[in-house]
PDB file of N, CA and C in Angstrom:
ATOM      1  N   UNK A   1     -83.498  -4.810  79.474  1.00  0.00           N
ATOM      2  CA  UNK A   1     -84.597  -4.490  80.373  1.00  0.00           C
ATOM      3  C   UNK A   1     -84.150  -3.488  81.421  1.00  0.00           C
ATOM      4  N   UNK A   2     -85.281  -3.201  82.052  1.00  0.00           N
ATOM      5  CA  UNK A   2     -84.804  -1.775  83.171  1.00  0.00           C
ATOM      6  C   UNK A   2     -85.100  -2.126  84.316  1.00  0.00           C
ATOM      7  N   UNK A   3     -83.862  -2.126  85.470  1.00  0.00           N
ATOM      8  CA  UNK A   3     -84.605  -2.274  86.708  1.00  0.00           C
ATOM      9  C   UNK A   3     -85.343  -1.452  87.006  1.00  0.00           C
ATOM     10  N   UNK A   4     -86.095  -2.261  88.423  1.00  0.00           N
ATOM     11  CA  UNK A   4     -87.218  -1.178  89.146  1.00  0.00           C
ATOM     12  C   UNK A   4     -86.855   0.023  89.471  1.00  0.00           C
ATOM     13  N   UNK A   5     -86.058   0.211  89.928  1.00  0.00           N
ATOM     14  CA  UNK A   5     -84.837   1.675  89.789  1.00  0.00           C
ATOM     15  C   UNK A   5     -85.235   2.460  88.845  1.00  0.00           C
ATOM     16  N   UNK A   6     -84.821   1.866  87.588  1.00  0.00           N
ATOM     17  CA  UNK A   6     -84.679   2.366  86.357  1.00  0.00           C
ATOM     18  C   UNK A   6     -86.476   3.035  85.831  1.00  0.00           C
ATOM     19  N   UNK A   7     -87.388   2.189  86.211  1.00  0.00           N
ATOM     20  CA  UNK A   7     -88.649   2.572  85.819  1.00  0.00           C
ATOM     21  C   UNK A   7     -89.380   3.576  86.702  1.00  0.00           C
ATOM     22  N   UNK A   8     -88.372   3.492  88.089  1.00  0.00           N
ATOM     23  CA  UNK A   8     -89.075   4.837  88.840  1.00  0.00           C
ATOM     24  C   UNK A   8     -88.387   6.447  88.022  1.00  0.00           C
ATOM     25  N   UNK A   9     -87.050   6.490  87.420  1.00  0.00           N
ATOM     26  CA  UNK A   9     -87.041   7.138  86.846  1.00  0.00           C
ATOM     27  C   UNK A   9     -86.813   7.555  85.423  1.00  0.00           C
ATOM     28  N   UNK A  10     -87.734   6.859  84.477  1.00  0.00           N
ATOM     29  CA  UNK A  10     -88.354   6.801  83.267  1.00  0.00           C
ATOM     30  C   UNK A  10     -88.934   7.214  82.820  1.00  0.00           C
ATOM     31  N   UNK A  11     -88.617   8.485  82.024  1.00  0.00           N
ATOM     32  CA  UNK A  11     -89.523   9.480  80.915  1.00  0.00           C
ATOM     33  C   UNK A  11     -89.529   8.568  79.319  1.00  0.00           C
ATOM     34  N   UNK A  12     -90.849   8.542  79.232  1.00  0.00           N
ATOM     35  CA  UNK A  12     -91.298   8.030  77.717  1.00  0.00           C
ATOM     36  C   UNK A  12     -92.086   9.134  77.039  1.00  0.00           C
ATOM     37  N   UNK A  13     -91.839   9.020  75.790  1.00  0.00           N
ATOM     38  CA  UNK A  13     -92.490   9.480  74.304  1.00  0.00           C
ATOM     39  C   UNK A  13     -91.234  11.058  74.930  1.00  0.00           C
ATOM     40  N   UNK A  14     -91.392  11.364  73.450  1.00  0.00           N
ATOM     41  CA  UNK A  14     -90.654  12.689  72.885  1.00  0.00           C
ATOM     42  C   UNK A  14     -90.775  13.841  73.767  1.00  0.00           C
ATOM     43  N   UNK A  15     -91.763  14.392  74.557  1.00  0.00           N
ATOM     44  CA  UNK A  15     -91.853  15.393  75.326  1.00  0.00           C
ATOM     45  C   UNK A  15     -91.051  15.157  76.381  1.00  0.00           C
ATOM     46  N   UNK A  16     -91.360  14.064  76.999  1.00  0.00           N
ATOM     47  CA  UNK A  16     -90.635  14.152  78.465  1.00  0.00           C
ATOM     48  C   UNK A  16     -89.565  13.377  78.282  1.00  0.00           C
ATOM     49  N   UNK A  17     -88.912  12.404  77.083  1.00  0.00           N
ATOM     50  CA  UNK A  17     -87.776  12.707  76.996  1.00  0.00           C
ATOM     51  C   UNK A  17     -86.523  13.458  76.718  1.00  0.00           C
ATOM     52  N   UNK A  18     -87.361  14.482  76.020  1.00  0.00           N
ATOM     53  CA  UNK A  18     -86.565  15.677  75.218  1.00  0.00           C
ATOM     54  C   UNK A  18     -86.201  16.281  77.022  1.00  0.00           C
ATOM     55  N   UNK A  19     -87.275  17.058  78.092  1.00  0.00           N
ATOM     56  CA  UNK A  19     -86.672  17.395  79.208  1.00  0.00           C
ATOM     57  C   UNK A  19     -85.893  16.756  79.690  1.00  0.00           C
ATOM     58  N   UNK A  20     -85.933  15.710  79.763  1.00  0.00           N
ATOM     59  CA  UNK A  20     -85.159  14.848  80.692  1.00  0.00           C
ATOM     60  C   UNK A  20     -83.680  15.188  80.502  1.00  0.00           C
ATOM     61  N   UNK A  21     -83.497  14.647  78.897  1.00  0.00           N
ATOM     62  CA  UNK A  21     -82.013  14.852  78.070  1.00  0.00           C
ATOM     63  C   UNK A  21     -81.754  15.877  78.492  1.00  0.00           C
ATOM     64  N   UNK A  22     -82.170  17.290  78.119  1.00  0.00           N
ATOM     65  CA  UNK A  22     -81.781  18.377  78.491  1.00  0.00           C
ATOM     66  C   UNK A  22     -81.685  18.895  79.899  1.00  0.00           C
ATOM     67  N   UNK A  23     -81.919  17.901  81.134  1.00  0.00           N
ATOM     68  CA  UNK A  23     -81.633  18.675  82.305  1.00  0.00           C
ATOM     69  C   UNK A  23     -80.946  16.839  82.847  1.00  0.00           C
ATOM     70  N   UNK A  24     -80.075  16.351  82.574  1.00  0.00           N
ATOM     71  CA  UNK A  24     -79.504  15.618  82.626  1.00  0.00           C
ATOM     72  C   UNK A  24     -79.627  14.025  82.545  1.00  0.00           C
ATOM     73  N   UNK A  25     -79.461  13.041  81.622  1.00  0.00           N
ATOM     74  CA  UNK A  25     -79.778  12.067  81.285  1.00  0.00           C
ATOM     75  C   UNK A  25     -78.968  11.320  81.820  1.00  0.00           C
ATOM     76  N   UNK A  26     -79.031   9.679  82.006  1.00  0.00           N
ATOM     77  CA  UNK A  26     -78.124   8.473  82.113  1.00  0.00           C
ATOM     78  C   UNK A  26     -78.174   7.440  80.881  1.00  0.00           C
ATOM     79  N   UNK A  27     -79.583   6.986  80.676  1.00  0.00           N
ATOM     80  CA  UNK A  27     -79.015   6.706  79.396  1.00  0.00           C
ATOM     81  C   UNK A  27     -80.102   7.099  78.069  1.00  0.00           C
ATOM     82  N   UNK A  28     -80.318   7.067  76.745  1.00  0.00           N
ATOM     83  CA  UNK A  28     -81.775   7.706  76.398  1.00  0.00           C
ATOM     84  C   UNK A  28     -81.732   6.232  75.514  1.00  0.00           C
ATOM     85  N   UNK A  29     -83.187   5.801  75.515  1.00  0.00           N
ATOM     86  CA  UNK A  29     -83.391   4.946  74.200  1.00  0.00           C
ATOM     87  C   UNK A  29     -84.175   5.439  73.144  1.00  0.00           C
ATOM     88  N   UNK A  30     -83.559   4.869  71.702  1.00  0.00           N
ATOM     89  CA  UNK A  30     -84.437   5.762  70.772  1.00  0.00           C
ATOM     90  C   UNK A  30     -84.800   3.870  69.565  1.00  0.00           C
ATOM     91  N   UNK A  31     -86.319   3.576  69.665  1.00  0.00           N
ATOM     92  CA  UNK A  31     -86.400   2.236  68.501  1.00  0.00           C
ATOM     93  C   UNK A  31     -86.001   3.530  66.839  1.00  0.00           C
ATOM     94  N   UNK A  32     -85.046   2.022  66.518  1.00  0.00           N
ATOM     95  CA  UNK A  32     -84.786   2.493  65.062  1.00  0.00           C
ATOM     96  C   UNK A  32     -85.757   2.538  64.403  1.00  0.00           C
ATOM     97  N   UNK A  33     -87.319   2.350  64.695  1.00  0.00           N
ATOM     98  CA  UNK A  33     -88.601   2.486  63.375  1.00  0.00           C
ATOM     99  C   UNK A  33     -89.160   3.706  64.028  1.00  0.00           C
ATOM    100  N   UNK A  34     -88.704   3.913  65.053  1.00  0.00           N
ATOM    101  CA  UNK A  34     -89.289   5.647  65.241  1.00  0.00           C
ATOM    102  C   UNK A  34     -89.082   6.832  64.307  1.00  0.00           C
ATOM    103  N   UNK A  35     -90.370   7.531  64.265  1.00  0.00           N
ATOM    104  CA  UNK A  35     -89.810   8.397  63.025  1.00  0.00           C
ATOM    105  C   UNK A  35     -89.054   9.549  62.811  1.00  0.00           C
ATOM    106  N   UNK A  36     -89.004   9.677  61.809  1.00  0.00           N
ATOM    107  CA  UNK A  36     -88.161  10.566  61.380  1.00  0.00           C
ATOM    108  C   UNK A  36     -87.931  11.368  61.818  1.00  0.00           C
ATOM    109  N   UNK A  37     -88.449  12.298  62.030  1.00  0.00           N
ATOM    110  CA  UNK A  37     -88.854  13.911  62.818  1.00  0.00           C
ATOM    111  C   UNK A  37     -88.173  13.531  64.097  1.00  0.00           C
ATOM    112  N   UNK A  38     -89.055  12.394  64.853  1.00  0.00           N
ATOM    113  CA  UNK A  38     -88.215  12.462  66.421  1.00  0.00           C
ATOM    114  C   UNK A  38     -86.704  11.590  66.217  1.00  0.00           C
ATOM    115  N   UNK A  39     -86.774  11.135  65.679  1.00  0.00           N
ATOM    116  CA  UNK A  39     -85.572  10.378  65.351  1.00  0.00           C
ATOM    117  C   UNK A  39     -84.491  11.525  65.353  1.00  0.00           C
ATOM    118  N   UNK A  40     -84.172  11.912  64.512  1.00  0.00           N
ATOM    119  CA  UNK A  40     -83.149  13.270  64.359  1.00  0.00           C
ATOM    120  C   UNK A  40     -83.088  13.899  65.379  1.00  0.00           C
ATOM    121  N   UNK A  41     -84.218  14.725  65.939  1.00  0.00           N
ATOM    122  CA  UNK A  41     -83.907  15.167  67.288  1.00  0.00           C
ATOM    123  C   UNK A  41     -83.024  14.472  68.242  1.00  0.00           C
ATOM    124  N   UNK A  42     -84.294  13.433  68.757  1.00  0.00           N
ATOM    125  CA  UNK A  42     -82.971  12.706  69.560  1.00  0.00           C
ATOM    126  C   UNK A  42     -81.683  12.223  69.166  1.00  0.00           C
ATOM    127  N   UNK A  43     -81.675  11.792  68.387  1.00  0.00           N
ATOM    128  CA  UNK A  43     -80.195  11.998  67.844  1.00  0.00           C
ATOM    129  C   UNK A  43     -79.455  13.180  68.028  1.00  0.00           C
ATOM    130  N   UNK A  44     -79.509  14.076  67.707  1.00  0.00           N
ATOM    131  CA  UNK A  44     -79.029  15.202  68.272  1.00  0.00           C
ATOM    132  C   UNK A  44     -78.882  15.622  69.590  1.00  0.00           C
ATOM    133  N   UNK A  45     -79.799  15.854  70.252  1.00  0.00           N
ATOM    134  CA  UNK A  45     -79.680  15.756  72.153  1.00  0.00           C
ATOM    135  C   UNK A  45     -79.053  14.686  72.353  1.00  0.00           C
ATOM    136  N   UNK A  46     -79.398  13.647  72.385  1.00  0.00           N
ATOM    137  CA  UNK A  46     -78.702  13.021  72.997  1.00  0.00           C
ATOM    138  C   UNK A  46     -77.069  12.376  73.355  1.00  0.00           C
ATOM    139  N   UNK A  47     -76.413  12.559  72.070  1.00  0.00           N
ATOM    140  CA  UNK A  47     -74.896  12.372  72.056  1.00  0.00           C
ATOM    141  C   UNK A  47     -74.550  11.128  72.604  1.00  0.00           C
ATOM    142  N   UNK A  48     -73.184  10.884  73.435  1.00  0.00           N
ATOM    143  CA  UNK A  48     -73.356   9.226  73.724  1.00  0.00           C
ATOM    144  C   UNK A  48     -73.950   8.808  74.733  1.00  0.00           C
ATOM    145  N   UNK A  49     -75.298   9.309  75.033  1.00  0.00           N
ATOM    146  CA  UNK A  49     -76.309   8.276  76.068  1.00  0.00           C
ATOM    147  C   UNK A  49     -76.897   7.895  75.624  1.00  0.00           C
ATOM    148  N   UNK A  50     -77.046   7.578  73.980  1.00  0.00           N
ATOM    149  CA  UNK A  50     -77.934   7.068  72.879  1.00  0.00           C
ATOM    150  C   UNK A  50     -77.863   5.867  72.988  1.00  0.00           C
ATOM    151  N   UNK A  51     -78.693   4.864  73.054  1.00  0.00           N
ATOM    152  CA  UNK A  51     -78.781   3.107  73.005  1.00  0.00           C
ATOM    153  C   UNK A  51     -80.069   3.103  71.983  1.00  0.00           C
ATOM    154  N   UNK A  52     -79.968   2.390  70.779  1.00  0.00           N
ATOM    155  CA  UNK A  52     -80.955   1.826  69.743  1.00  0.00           C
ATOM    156  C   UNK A  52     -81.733   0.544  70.580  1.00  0.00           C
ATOM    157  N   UNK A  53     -83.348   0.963  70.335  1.00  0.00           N
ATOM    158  CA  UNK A  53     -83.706  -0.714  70.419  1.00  0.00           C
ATOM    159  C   UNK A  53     -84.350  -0.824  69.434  1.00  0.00           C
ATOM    160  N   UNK A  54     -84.099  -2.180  69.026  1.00  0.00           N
ATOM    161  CA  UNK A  54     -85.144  -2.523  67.393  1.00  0.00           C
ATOM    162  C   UNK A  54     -86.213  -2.256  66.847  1.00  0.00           C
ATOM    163  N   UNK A  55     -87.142  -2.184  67.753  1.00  0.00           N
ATOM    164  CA  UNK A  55     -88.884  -1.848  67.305  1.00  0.00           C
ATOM    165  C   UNK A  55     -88.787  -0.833  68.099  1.00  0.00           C
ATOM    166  N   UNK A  56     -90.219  -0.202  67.970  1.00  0.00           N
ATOM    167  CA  UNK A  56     -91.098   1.175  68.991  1.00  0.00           C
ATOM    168  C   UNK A  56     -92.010  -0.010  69.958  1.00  0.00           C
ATOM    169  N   UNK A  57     -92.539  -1.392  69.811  1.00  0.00           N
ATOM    170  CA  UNK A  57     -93.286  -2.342  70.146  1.00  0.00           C
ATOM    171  C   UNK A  57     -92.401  -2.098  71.411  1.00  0.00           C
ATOM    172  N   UNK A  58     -90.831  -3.026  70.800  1.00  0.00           N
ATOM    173  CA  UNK A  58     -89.915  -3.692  71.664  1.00  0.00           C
ATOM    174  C   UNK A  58     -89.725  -2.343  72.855  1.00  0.00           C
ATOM    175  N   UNK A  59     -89.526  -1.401  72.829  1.00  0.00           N
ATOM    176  CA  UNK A  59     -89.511  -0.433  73.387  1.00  0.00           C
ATOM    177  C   UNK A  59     -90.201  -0.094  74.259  1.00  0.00           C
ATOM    178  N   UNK A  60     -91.587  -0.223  73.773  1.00  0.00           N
ATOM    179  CA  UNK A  60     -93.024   0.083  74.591  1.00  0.00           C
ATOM    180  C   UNK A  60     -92.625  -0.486  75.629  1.00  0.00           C
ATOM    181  N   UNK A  61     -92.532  -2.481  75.450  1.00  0.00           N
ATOM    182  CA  UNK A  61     -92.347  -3.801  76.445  1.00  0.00           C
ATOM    183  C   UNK A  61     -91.433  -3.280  77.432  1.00  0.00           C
ATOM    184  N   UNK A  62     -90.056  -2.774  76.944  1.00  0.00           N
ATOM    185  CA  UNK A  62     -89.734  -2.366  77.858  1.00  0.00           C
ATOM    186  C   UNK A  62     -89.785  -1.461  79.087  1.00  0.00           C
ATOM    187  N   UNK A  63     -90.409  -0.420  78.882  1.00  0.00           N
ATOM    188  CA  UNK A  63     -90.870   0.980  79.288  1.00  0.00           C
ATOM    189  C   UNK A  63     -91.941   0.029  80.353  1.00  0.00           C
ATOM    190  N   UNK A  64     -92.437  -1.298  79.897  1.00  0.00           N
ATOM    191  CA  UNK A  64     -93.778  -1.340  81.171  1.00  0.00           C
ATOM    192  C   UNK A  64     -95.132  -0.827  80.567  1.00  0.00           C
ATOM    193  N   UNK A  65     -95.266  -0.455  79.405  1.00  0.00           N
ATOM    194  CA  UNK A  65     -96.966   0.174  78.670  1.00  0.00           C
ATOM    195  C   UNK A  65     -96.924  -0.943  77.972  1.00  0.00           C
ATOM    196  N   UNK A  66     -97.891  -1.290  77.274  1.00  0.00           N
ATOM    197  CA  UNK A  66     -98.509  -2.043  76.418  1.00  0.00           C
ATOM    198  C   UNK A  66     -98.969  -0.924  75.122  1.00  0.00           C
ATOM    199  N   UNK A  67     -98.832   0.414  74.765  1.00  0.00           N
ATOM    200  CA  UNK A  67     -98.146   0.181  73.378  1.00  0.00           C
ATOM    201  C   UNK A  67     -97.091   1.079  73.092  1.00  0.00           C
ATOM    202  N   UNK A  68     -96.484   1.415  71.747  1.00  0.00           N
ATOM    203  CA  UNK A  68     -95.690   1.498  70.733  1.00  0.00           C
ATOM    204  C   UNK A  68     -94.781   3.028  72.042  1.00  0.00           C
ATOM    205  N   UNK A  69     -93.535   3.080  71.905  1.00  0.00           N
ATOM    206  CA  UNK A  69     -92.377   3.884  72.297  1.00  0.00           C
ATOM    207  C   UNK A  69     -91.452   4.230  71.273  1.00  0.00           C
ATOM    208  N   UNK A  70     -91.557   5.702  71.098  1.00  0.00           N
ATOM    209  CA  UNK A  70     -90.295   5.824  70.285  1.00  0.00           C
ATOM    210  C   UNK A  70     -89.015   6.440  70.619  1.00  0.00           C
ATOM    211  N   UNK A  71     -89.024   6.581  71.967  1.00  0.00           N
ATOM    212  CA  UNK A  71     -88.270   7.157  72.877  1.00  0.00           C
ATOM    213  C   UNK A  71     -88.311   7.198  74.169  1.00  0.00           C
ATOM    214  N   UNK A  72     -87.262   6.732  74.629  1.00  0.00           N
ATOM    215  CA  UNK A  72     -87.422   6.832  76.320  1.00  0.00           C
ATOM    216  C   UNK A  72     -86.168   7.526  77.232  1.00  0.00           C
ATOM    217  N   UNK A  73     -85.961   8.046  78.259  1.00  0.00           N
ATOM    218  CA  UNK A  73     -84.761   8.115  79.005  1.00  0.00           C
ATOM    219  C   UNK A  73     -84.513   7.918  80.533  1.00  0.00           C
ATOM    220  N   UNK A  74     -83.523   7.737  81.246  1.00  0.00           N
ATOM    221  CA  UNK A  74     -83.582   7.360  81.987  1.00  0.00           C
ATOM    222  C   UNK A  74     -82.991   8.556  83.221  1.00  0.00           C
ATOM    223  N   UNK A  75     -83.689   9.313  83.964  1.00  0.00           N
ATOM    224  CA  UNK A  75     -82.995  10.388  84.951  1.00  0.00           C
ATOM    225  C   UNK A  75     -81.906  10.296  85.785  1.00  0.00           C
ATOM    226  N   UNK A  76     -81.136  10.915  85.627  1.00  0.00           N
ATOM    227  CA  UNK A  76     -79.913  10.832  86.576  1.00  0.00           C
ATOM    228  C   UNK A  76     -80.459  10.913  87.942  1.00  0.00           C
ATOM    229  N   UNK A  77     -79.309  10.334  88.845  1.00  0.00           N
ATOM    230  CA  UNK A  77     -79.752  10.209  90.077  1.00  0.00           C
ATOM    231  C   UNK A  77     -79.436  11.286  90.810  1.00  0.00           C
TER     232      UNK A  77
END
């Protein structure tokens, strides 16, 4: 889970995590049922600030939305 910290600076879905990564990340999450297409990407940007979570659901829950995440990151301070 993410502290309150953590959710003030929280970019979700592929657009605004892709900026984020690229102008400095802390940590990025990517659910392993996310697809393909974004999957690889982030995989690629991201290098070792990569953390897997199981579902895009489980992901969402975390992020604080009620639905599906296939990517999130977290802004450096």
């Amino acid at each position: 889970m993410f502290t309150e910290n953590d959710r003030v600076r929280l970019a979700v879905g592929l657009k605004e995590t892709r900026k984020v990564v690229l102008s400095g990340a802390e940590k990025v999450y990517l659910a392993k049922d996310a697809p393909e297409r974004i999957a690889e990407e982030i995989k690629n940007i991201a290098g070792d600030k990569l953390v897997f979570v199981p579902t895009m659901m489980e992901l969402g829950k975390m992020c604080g939305i009620d639905v599906k995440a296939s990517c999130a990151a977290v802004r450096k301070i």
